[in-house]
Every structure is written in structure tokens, then in C-alpha cells.
PDB file of N, CA and C in Angstrom:
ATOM      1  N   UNK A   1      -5.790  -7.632  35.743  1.00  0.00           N
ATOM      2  CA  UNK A   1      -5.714  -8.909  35.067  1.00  0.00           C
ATOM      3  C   UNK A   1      -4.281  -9.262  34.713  1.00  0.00           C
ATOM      4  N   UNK A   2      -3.360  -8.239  34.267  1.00  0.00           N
ATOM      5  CA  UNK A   2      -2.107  -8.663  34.248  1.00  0.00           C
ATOM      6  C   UNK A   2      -1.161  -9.225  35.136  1.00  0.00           C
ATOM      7  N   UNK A   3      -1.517  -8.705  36.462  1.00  0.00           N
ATOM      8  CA  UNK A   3      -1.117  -8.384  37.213  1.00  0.00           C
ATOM      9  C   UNK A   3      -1.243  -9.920  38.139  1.00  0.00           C
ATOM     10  N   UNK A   4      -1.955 -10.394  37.706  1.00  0.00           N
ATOM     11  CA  UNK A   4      -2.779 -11.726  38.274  1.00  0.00           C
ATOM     12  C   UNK A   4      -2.287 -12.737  37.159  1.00  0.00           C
ATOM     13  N   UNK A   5      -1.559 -12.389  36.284  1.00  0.00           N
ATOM     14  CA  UNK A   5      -1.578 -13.595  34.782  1.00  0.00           C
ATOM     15  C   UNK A   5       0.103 -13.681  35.581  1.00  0.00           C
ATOM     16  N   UNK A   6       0.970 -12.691  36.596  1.00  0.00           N
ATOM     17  CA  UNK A   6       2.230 -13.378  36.296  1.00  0.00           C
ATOM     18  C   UNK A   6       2.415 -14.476  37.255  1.00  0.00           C
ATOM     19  N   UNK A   7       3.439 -14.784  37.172  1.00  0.00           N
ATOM     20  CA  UNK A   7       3.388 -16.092  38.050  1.00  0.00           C
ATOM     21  C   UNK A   7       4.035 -16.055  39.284  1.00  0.00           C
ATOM     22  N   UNK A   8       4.085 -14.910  39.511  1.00  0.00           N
ATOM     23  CA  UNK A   8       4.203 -14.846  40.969  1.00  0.00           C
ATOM     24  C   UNK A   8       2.770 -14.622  41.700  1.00  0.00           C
ATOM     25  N   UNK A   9       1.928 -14.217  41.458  1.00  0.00           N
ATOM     26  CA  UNK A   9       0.553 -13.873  41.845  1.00  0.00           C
ATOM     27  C   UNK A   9      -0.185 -15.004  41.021  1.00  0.00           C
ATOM     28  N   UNK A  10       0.511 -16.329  41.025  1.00  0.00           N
ATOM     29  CA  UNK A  10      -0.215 -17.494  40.430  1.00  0.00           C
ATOM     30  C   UNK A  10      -1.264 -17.894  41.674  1.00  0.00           C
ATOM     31  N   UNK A  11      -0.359 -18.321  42.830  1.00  0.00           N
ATOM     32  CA  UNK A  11      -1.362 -18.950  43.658  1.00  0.00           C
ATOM     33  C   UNK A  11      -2.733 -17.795  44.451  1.00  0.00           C
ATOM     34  N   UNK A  12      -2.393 -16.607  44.255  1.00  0.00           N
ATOM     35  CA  UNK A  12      -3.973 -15.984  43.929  1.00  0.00           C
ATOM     36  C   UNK A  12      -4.368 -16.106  43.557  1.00  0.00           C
ATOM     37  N   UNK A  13      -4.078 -16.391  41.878  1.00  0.00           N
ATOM     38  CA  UNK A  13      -5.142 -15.920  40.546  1.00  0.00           C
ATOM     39  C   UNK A  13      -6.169 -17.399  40.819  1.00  0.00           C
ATOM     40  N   UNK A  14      -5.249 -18.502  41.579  1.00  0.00           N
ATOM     41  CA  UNK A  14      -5.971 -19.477  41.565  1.00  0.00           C
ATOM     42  C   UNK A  14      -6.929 -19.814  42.485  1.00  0.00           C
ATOM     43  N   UNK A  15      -6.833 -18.899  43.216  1.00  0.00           N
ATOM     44  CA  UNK A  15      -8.089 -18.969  44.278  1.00  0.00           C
ATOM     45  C   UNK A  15      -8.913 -17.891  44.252  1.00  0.00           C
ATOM     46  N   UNK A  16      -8.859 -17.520  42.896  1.00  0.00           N
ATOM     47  CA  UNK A  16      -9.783 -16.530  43.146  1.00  0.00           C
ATOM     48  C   UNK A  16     -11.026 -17.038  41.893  1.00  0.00           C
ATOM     49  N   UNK A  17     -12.261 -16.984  42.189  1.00  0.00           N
ATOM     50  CA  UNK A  17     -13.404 -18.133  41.728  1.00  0.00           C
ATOM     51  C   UNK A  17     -14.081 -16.741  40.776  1.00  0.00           C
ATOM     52  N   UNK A  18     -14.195 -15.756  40.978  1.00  0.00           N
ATOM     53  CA  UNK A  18     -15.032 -14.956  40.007  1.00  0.00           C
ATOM     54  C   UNK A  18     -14.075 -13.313  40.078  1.00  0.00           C
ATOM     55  N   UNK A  19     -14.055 -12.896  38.512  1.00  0.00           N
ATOM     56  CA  UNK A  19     -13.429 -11.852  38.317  1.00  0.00           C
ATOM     57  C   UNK A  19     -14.467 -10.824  37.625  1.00  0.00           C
ATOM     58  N   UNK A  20     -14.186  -9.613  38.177  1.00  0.00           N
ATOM     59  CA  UNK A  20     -14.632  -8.889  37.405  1.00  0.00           C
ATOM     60  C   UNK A  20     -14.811  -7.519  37.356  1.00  0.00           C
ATOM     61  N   UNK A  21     -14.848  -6.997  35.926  1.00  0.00           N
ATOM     62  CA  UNK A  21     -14.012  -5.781  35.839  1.00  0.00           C
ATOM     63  C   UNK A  21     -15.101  -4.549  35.964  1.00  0.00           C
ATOM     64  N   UNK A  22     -15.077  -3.541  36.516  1.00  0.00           N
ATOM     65  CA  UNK A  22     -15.680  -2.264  36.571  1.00  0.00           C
ATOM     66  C   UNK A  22     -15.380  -1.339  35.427  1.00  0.00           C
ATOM     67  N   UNK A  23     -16.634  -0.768  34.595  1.00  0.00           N
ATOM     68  CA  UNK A  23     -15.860   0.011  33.723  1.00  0.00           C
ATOM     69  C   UNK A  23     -16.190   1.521  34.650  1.00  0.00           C
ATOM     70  N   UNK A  24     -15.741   2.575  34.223  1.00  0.00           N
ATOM     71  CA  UNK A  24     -15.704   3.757  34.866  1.00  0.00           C
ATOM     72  C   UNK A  24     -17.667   4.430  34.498  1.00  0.00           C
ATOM     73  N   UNK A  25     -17.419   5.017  35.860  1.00  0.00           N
ATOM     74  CA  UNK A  25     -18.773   5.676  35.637  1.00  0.00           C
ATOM     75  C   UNK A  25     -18.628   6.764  34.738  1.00  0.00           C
ATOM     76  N   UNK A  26     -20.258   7.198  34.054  1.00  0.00           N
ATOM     77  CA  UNK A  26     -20.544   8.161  32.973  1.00  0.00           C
ATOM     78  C   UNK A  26     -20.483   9.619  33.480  1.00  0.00           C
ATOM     79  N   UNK A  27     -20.021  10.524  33.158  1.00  0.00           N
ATOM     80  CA  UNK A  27     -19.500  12.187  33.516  1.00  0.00           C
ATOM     81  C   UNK A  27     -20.936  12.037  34.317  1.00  0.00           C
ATOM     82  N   UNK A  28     -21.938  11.813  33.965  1.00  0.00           N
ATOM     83  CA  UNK A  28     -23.044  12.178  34.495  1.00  0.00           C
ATOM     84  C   UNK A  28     -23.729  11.626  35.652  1.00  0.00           C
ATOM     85  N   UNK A  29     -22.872  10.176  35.841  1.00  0.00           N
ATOM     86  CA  UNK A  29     -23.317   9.581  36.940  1.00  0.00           C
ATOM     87  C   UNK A  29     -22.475  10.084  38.226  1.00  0.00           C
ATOM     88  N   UNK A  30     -21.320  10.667  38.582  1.00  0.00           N
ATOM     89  CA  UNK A  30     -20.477  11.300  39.280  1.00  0.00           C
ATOM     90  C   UNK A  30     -21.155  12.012  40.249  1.00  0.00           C
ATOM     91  N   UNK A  31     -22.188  13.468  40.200  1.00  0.00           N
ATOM     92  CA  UNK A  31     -22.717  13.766  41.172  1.00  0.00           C
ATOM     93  C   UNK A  31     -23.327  12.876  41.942  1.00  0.00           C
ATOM     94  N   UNK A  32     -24.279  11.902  41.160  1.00  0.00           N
ATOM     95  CA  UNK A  32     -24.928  11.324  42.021  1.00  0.00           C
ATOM     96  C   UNK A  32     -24.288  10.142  43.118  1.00  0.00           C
ATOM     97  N   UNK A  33     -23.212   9.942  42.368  1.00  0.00           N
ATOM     98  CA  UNK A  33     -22.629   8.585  43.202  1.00  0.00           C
ATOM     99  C   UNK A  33     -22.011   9.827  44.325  1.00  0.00           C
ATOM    100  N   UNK A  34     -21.085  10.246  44.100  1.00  0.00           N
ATOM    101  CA  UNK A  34     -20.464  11.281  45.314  1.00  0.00           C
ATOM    102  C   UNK A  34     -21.648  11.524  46.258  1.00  0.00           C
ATOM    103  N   UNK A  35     -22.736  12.115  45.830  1.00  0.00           N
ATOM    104  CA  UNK A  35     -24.207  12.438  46.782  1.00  0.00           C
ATOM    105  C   UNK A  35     -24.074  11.570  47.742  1.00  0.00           C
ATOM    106  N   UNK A  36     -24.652  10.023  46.747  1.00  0.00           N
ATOM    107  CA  UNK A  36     -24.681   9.275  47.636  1.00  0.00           C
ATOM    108  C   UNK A  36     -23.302   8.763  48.412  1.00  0.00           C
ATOM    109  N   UNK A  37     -22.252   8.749  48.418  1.00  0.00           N
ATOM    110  CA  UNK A  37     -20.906   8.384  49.331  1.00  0.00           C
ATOM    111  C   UNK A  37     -21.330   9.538  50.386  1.00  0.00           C
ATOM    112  N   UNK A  38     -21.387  10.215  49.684  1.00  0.00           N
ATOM    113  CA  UNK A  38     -21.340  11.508  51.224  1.00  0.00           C
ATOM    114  C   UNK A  38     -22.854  11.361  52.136  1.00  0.00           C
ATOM    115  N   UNK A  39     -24.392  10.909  51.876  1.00  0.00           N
ATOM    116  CA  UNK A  39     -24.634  10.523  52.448  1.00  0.00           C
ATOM    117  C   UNK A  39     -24.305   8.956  53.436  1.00  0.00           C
ATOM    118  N   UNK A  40     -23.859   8.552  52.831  1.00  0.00           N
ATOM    119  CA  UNK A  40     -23.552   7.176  54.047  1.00  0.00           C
ATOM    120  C   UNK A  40     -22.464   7.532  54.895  1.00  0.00           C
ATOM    121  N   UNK A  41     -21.763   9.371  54.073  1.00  0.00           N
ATOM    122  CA  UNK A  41     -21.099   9.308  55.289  1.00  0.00           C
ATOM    123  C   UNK A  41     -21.883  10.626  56.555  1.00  0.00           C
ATOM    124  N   UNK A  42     -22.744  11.167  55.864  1.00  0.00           N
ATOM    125  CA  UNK A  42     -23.748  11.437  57.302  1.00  0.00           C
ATOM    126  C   UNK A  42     -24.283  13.105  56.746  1.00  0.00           C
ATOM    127  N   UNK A  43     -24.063  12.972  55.698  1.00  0.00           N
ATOM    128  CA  UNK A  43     -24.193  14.592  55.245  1.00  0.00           C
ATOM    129  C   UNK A  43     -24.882  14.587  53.871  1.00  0.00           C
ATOM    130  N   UNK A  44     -25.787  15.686  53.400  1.00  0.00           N
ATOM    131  CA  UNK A  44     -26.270  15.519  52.665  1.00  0.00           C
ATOM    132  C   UNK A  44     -25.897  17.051  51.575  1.00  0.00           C
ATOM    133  N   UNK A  45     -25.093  17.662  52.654  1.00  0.00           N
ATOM    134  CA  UNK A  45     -24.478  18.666  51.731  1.00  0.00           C
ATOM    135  C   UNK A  45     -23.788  18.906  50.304  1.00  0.00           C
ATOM    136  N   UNK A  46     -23.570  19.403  49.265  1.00  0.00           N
ATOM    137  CA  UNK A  46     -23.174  20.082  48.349  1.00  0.00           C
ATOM    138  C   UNK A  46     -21.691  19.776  48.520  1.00  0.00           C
ATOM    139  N   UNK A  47     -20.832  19.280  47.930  1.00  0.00           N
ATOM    140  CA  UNK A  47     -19.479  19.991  49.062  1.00  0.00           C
ATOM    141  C   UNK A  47     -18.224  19.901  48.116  1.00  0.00           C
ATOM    142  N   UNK A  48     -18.628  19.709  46.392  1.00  0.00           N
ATOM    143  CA  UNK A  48     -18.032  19.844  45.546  1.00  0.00           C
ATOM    144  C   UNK A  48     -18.095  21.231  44.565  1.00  0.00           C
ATOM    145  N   UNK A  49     -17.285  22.134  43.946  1.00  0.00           N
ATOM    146  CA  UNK A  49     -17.822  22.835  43.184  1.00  0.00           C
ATOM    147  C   UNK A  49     -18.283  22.050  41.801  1.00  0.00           C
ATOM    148  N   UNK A  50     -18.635  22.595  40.610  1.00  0.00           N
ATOM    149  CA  UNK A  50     -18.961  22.018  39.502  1.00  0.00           C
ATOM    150  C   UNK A  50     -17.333  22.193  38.776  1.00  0.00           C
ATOM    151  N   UNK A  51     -16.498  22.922  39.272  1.00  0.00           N
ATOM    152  CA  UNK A  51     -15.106  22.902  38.661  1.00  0.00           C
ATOM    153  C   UNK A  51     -14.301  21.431  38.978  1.00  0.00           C
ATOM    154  N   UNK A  52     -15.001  21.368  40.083  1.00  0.00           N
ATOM    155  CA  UNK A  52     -14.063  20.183  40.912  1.00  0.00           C
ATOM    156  C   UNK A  52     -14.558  18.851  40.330  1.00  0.00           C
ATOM    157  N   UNK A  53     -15.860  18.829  39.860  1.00  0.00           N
ATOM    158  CA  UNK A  53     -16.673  17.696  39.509  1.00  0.00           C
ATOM    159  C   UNK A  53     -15.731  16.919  38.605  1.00  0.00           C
ATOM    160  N   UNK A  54     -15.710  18.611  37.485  1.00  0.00           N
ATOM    161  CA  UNK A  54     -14.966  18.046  35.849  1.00  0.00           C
ATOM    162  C   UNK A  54     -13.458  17.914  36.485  1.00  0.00           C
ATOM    163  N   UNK A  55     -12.663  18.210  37.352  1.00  0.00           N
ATOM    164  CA  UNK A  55     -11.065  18.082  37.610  1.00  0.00           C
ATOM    165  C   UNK A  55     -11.389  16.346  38.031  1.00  0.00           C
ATOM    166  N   UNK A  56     -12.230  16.177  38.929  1.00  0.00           N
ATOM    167  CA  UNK A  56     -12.022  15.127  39.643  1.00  0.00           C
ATOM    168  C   UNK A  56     -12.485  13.947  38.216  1.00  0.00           C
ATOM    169  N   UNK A  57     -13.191  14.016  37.697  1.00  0.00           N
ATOM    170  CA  UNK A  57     -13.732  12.814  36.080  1.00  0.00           C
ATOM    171  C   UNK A  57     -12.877  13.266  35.667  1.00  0.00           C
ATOM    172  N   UNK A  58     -11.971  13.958  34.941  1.00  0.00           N
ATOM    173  CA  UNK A  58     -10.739  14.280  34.311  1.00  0.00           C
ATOM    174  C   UNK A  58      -9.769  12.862  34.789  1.00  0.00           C
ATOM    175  N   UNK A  59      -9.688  13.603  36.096  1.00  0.00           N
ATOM    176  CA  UNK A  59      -8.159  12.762  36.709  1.00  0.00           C
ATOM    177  C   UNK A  59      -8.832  11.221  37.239  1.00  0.00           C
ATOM    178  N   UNK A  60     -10.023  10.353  37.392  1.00  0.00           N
ATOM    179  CA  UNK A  60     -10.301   9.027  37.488  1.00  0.00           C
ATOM    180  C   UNK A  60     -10.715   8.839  36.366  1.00  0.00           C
ATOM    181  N   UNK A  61     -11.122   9.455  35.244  1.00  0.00           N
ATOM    182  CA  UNK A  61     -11.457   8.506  34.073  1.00  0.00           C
ATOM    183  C   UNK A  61     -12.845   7.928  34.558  1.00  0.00           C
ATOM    184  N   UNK A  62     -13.447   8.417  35.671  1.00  0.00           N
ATOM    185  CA  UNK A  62     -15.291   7.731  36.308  1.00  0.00           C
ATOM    186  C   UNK A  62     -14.851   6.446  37.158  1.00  0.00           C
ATOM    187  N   UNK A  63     -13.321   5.828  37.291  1.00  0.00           N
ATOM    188  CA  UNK A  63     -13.421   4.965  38.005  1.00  0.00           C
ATOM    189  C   UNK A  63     -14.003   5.094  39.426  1.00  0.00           C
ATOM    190  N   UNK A  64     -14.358   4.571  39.821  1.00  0.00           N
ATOM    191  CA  UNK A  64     -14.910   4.554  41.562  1.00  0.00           C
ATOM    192  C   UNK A  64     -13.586   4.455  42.522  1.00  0.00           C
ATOM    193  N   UNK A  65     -13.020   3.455  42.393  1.00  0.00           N
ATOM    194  CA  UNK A  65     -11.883   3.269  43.358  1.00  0.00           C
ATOM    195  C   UNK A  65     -11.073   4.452  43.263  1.00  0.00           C
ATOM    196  N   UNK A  66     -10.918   5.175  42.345  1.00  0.00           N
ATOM    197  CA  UNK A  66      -9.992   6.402  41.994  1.00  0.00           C
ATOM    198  C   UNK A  66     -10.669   7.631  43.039  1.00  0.00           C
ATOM    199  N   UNK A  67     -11.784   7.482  42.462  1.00  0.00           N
ATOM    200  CA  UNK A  67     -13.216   8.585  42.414  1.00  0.00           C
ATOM    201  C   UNK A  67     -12.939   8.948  44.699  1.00  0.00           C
ATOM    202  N   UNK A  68     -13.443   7.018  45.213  1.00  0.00           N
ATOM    203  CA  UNK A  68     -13.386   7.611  46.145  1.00  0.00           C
ATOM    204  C   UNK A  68     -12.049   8.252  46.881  1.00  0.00           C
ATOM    205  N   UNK A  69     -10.897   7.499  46.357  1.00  0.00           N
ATOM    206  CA  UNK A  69      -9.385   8.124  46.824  1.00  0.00           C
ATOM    207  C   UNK A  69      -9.819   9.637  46.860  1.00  0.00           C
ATOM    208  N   UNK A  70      -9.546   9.818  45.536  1.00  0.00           N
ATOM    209  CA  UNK A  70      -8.960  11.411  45.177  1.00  0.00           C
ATOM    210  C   UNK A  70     -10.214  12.535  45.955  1.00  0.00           C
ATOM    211  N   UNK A  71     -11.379  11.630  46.218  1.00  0.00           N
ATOM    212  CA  UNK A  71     -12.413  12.720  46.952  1.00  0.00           C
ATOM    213  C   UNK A  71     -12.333  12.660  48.038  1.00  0.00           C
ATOM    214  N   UNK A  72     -11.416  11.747  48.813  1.00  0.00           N
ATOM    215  CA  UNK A  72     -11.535  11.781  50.128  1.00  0.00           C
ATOM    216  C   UNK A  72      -9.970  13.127  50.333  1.00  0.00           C
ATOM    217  N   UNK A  73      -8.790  12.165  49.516  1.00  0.00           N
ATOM    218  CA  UNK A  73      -7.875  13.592  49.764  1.00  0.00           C
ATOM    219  C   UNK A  73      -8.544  14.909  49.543  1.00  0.00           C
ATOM    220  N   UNK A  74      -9.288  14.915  48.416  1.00  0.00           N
ATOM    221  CA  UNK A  74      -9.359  16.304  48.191  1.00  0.00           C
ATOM    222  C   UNK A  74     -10.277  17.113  49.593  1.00  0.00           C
ATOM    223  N   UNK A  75     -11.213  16.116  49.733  1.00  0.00           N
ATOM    224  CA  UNK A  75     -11.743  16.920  51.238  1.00  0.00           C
ATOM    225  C   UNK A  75     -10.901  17.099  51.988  1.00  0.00           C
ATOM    226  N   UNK A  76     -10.359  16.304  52.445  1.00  0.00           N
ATOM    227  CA  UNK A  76      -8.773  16.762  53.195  1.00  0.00           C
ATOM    228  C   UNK A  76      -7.949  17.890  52.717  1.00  0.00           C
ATOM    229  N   UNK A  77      -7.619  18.256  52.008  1.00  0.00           N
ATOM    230  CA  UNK A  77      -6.985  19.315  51.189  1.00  0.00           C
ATOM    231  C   UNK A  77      -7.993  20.820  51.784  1.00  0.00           C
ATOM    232  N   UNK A  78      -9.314  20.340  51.244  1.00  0.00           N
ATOM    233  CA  UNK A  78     -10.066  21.944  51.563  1.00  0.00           C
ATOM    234  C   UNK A  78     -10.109  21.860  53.101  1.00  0.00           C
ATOM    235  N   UNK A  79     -10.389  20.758  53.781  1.00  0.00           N
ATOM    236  CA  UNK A  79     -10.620  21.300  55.130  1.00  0.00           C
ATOM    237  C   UNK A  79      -9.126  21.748  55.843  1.00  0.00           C
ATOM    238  N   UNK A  80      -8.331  21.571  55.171  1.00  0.00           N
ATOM    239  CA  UNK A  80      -6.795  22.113  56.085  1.00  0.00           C
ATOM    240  C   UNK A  80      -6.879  23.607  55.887  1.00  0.00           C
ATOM    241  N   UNK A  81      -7.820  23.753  54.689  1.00  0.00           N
ATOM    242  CA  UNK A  81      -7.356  25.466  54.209  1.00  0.00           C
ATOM    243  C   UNK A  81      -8.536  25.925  54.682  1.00  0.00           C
ATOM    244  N   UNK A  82      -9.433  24.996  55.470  1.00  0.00           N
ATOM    245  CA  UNK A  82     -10.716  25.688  56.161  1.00  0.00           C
ATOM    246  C   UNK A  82     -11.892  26.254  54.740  1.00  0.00           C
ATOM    247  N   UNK A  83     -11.283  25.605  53.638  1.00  0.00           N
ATOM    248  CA  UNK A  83     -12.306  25.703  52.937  1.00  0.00           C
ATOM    249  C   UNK A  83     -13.944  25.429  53.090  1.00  0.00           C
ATOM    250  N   UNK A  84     -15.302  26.184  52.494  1.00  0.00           N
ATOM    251  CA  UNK A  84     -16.467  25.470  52.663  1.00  0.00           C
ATOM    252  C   UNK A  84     -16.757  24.859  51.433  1.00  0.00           C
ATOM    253  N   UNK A  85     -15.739  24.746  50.759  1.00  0.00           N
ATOM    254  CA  UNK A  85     -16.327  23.472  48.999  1.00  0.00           C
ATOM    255  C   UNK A  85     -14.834  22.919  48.736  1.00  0.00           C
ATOM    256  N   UNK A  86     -15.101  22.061  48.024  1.00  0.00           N
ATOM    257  CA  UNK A  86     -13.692  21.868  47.433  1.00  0.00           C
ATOM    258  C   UNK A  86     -13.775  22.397  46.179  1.00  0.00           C
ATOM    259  N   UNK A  87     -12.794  22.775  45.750  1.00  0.00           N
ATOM    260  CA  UNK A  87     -12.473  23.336  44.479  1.00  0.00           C
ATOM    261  C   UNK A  87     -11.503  22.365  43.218  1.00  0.00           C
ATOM    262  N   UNK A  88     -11.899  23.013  42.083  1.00  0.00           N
ATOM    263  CA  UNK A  88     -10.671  22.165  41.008  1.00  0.00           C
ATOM    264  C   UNK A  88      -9.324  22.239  41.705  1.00  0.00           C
ATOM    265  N   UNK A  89      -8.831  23.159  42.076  1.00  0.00           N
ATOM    266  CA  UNK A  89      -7.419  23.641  42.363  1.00  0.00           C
ATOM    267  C   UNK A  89      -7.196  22.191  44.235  1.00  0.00           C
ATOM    268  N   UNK A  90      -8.523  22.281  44.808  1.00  0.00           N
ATOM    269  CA  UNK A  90      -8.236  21.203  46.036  1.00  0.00           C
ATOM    270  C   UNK A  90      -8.001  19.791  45.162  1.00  0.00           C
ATOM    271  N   UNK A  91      -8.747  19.653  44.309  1.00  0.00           N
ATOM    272  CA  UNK A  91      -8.481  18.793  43.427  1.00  0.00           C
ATOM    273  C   UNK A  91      -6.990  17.960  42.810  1.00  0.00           C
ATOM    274  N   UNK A  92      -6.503  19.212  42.203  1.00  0.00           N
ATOM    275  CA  UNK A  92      -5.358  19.247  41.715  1.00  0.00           C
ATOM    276  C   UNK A  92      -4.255  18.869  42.274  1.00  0.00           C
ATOM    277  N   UNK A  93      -4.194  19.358  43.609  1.00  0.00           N
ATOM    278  CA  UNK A  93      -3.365  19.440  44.519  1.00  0.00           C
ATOM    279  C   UNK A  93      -3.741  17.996  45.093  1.00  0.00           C
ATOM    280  N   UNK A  94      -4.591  17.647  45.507  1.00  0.00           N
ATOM    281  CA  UNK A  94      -4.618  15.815  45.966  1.00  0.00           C
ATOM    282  C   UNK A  94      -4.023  14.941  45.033  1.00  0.00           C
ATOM    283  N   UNK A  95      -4.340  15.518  43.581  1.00  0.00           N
ATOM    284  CA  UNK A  95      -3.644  14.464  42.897  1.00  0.00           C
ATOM    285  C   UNK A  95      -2.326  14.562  42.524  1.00  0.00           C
ATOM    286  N   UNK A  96      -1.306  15.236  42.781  1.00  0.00           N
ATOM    287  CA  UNK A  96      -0.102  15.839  43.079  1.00  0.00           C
ATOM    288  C   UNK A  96       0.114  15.143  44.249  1.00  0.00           C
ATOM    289  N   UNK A  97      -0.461  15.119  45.449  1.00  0.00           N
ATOM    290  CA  UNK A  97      -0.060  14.101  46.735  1.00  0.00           C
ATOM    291  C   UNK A  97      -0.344  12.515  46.453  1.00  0.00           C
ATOM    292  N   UNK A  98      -0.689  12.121  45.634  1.00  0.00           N
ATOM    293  CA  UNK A  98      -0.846  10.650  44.815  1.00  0.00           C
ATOM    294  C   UNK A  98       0.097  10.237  44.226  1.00  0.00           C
ATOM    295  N   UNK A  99       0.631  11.325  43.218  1.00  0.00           N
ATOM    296  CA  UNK A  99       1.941  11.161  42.445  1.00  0.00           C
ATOM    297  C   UNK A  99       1.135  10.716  41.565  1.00  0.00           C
TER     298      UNK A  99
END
């Protein structure tokens, strides 16, 4: 919203007809949304530890847009190390490659 109030990003803010804000998902809704991302992406596997759950809601705060970033690096992260889960520590390390 700030970001849209300056006036250089005026002639966006003005074409844009409906706003609206996402608040972050609940610690508890996290497995299930990840479940479901990872089924649409073709798997129905496990593929977080429960360490990684709490690193990963730690570091998005439950946002989604965060949520899917940092879970897609972090799969990236375990599969370079040939990991079979991701871990807090694959975690950690994605969000270190974010800055």
C-alpha cells in the first residue's frame, strides 16, 4: 500500500479497481496449505520435517507469497544435498540465499 501511495506508482495505483490485503496464515494452517501446493505439484509425499515447518512460519510470518518462495528454495537446497526431507537447517540456508 505504500508503495502504491507514492507518486511514482501513481498511474498504477490508478488502474488498479480492487485491493486487497492477505493476512498471514495460522501456525496451524501451514501443513495443510504446503500438502496441498505439493499436491498440485504431483506428489502427495511428506517432504518437510516438523523442524522445518516451525523454521519456515518463523521466517514468513504464515505469509503465502513468502511461504511459497522460501519452500520452493528450500526444496532446492535439500535436493542438491540429495536430501529425502528438508530440514530447519535446508531452511535456514534458503533464507540466507534471499538475503
Amino acid at each position: 500500500r505504500r508503495r502504491l501511495s507514492l507518486s511514482v506508482h501513481e498511474p498504477l495505483a490508478q488502474r488498479l479497481v480492487v485491493r486487497y490485503h492477505i493476512s498471514g496464515l495460522a501456525k496451524e494452517e501451514l501443513l495443510p496449505y504446503l500438502k496441498h501446493r505439493l499436491e498440485l505439484a504431483g506428489t502427495q509425499m511428506d517432504l518437510f520435517e516438523q523442524p522445518a515447518l516451525e523454521a519456515l512460519f518463523q521466517a514468513t510470518n504464515g505469509l503465502p507469497r513468502k511461504i511459497n518462495l522460501l519452500a520452493h528454495l528450500s526444496l532446492n537446497v535439500a535436493a542438491l544435498q540429495n536430501a529425502q526431507l528438508v530440514s530447519a537447517e535446508h531452511i535456514l540456508t534458503a533464507v540466507e540465499e534471499t538475503g
